[in-house]
Protein backbone atom coordinates (compact mmCIF):
# COMPACT_ATOMS: atom_id res chain seq x y z
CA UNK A 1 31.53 37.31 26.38
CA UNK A 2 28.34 36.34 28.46
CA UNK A 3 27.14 32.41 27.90
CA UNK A 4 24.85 32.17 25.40
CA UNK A 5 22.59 28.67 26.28
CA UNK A 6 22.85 26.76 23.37
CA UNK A 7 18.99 25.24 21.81
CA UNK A 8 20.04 21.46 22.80
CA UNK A 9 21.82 19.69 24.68
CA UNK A 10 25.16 18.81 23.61
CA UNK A 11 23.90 15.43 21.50
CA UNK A 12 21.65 18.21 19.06
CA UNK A 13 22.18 18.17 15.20
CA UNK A 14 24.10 20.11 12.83
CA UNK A 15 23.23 23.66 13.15
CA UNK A 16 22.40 24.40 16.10
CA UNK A 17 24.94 26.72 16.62
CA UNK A 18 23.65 28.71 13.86
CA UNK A 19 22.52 31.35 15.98
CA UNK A 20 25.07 31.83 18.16
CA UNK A 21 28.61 33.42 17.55
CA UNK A 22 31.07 30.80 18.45
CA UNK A 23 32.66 32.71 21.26
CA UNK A 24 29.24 32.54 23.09
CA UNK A 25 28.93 28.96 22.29
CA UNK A 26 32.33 28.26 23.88
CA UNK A 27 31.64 30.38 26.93
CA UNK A 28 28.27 28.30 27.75
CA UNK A 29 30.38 25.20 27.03
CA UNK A 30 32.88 26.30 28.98
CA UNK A 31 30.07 27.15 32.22
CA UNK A 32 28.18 23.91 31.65
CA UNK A 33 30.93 21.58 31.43
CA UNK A 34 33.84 22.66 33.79
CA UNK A 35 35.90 20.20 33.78
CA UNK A 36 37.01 20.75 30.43
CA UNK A 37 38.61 23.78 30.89
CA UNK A 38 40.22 23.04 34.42
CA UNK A 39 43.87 22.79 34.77
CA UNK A 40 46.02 20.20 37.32
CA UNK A 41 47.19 21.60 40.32
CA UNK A 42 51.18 22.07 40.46
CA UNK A 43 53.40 24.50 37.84
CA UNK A 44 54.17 23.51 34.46
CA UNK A 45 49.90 23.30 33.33
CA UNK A 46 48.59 25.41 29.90
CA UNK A 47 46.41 27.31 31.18
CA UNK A 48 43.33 28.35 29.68
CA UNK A 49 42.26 31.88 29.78
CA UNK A 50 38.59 33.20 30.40
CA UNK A 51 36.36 36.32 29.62
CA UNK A 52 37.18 39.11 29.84
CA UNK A 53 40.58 38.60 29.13
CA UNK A 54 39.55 36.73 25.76
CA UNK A 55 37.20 33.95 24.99
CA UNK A 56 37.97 30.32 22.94
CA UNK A 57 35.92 29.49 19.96
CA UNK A 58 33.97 26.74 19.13
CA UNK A 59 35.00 26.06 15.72
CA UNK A 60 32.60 23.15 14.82
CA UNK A 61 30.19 20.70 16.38
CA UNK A 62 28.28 17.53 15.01
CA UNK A 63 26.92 14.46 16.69
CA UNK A 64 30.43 12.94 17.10
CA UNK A 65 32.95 15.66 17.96
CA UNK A 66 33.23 19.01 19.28
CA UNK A 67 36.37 21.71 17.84
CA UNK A 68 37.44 24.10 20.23
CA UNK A 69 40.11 27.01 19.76
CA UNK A 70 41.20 27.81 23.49
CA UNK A 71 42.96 30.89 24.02
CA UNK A 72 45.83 29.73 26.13
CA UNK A 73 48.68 30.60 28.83
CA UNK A 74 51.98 28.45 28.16
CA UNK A 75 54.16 27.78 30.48
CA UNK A 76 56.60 30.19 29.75
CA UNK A 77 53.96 32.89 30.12
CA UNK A 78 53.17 33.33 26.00
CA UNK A 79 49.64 33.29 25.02
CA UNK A 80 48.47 31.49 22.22
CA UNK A 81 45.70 29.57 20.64
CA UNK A 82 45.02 25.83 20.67
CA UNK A 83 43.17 23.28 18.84
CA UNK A 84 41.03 20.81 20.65
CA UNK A 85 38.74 17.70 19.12
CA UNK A 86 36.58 16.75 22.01
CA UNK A 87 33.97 13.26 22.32
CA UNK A 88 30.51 15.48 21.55
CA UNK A 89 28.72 11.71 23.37
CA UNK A 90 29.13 10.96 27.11
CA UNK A 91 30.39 7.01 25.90
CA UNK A 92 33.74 6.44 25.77
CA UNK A 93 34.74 4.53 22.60
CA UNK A 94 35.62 1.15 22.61
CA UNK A 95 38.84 -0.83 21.31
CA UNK A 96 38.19 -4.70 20.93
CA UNK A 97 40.87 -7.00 20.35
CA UNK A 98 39.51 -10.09 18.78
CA UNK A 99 41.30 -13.91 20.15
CA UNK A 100 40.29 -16.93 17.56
CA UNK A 101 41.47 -20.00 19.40
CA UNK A 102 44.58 -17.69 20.66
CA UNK A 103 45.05 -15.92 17.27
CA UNK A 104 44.48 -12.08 16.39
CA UNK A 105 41.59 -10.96 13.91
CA UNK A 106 42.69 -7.80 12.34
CA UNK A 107 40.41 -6.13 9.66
CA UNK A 108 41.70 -4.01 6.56
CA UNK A 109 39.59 -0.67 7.70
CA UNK A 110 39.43 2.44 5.32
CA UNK A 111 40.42 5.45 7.66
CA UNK A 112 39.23 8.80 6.06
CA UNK A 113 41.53 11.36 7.98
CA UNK A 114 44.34 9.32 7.22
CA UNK A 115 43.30 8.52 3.59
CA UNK A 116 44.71 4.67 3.75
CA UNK A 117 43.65 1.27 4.64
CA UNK A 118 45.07 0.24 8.22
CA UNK A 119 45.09 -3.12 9.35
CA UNK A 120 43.70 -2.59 13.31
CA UNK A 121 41.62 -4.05 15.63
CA UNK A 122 37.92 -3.01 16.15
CA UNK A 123 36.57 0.07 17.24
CA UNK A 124 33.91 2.48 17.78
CA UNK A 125 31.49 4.58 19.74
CA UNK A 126 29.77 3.40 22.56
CA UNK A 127 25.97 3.04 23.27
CA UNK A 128 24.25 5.04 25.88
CA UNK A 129 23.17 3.33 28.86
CA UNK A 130 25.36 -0.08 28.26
CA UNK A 131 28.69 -0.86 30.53
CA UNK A 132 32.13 -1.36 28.54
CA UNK A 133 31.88 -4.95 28.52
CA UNK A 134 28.85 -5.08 26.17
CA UNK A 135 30.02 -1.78 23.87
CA UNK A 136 32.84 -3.85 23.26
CA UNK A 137 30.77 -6.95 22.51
CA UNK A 138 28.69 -5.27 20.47
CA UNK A 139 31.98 -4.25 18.57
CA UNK A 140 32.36 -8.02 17.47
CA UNK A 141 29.26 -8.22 16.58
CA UNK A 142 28.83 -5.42 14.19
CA UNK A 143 32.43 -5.51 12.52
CA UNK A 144 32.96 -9.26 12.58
CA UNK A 145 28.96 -10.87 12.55
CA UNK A 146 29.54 -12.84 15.27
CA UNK A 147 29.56 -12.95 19.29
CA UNK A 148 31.80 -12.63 22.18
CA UNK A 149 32.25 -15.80 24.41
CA UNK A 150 34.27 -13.23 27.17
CA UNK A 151 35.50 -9.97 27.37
CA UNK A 152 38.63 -9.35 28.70
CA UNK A 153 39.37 -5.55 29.88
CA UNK A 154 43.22 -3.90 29.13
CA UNK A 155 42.75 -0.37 30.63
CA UNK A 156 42.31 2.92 28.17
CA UNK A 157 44.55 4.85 26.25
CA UNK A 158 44.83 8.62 24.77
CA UNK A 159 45.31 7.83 20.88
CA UNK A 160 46.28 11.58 20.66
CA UNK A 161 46.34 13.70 23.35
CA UNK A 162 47.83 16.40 21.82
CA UNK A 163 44.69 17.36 20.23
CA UNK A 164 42.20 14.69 21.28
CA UNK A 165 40.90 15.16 24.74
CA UNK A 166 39.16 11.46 25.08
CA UNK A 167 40.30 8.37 25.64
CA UNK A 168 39.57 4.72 24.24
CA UNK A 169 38.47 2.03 26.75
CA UNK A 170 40.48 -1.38 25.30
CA UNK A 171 39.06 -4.80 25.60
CA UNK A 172 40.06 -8.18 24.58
CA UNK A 173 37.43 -10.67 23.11
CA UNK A 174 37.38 -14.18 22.90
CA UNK A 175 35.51 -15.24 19.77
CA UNK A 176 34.48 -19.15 18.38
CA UNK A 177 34.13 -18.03 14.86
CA UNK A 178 33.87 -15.25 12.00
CA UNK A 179 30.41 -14.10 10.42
CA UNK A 180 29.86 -11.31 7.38
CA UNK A 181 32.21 -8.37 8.07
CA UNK A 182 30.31 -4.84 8.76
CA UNK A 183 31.02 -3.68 5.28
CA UNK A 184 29.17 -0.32 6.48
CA UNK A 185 31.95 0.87 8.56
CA UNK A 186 34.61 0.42 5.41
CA UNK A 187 35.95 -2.87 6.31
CA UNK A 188 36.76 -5.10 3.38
CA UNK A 189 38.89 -7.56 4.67
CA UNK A 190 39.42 -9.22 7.85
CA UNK A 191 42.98 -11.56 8.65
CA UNK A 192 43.66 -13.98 11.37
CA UNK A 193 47.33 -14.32 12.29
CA UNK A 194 49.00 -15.87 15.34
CA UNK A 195 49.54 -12.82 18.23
CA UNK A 196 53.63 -13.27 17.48
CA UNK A 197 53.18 -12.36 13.77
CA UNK A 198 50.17 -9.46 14.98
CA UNK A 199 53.49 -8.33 17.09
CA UNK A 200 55.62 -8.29 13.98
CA UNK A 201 53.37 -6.06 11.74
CA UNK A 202 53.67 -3.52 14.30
CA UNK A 203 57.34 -3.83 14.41
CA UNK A 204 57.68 -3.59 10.83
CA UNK A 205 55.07 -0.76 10.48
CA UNK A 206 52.15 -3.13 8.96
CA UNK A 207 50.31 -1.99 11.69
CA UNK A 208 50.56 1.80 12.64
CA UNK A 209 47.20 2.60 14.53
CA UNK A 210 48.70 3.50 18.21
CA UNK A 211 45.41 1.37 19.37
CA UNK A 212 45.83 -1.27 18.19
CA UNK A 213 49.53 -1.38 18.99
CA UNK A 214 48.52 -0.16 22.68
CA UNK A 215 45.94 -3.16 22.80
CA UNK A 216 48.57 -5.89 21.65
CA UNK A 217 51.22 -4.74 24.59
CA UNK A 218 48.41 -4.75 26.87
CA UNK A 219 47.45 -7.84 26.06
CA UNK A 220 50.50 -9.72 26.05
CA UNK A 221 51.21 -8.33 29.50
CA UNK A 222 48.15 -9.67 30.42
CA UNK A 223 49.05 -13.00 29.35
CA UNK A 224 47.13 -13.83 25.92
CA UNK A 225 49.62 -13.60 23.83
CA UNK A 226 50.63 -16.81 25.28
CA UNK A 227 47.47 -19.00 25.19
CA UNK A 228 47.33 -21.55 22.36
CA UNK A 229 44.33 -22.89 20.32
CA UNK A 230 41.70 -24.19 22.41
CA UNK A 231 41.23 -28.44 22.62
């Protein structure tokens, strides 16, 4: 199946695909953007297969994600097809663990493909054209109404990579107070517990977003877990 050039670039709204099939979508997806398709060097790699062989599908595409089907090789030589969710933006999201003199702020966050309230840390998509640091800053300030007095980075993590190709940068933030919780992004309560009980609710399934998990390991490797309230 020959690429078909999509209208827009990658960022372009609902419907754009509407005049292409989705094989020829995938194909000039697959053309402009290599390195989503490539495959680690050594044995043991899915591969993916190409044209004329068979071509992947793009399934669906909005401002925030893109759904491929990719017509695959496993291991053991079967073909088959996989599902793949991939970051439609160039900006990696952003994890924020909030530190209140030493103590965790968790917020109560409505999560619709899960269909429950999770107590997690903060997250979100990052802005063009603005470093980690300040995504994650600008985290705290949306979902909590206040500011970041330092940033504090803890590496990235896949939340899924089964079926989610990107990963989350994680940051911890040192606040001096709470503001008016972003009420827009489903939050409707926010809880500030020391980092030993933030460990517990994990433990104990409270907590269940692998993020925010992720983030509280990181961080207590990192050594804040330990700090106290400030004098």
């Amino acid at each position: 199946m020959p690429a078909v050039p999509l209208p827009r670039s990658l960022l372009a709204e609902v419907g754009d695909l509407m005049d292409h099939t989705p094989e020829s979508a995938y194909a000039h997806l697959r053309d402009t953007h290599p390195a989503w398709f490539s495959s680690p060097p050594g044995e043991g790699a899915i591969g993916i297969m190409r044209w004329p062989m068979t071509e992947g599908q793009v399934l669906h595409r909005d401002e925030e994600r893109v759904v491929l089907e990719d017509p695959v090789v496993l291991p053991d030589g079967q073909q088959a097809r996989r599902l793949r969710l991939l970051a439609a933006r160039p900006e990696p999201q952003v994890a924020v663990l909030p530190l209140l003199d030493g103590q965790v702020v968790l917020v109560d966050r409505f999560r619709h493909a899960a269909r429950t309230w999770q107590w997690e840390i903060l997250r979100g998509a990052g802005v063009a054209d603005v470093g980690g640091a300040q995504n994650a800053a600008g985290q705290v300030e949306d979902l909590l109404g206040t500011s970041a007095s330092e940033v504090v980075g803890l590496g990235q993590v896949h939340p899924d990579p089964a079926i989610l190709a990107e990963a989350v940068m994680l940051y911890a933030a040192r606040i001096d107070a709470l503001g008016e919780p972003g009420r827009g992004a489903g939050v409707r309560r926010v809880r500030v517990v020391e980092f030993a009980e933030a460990e517990q609710m994990a433990l104990t399934g409270q907590v269940t977003d692998a993020v925010t998990i992720t983030s509280l390991f990181r961080a207590r490797q990192a050594g804040l877990g330990e700090e106290g309230p400030a004098v």
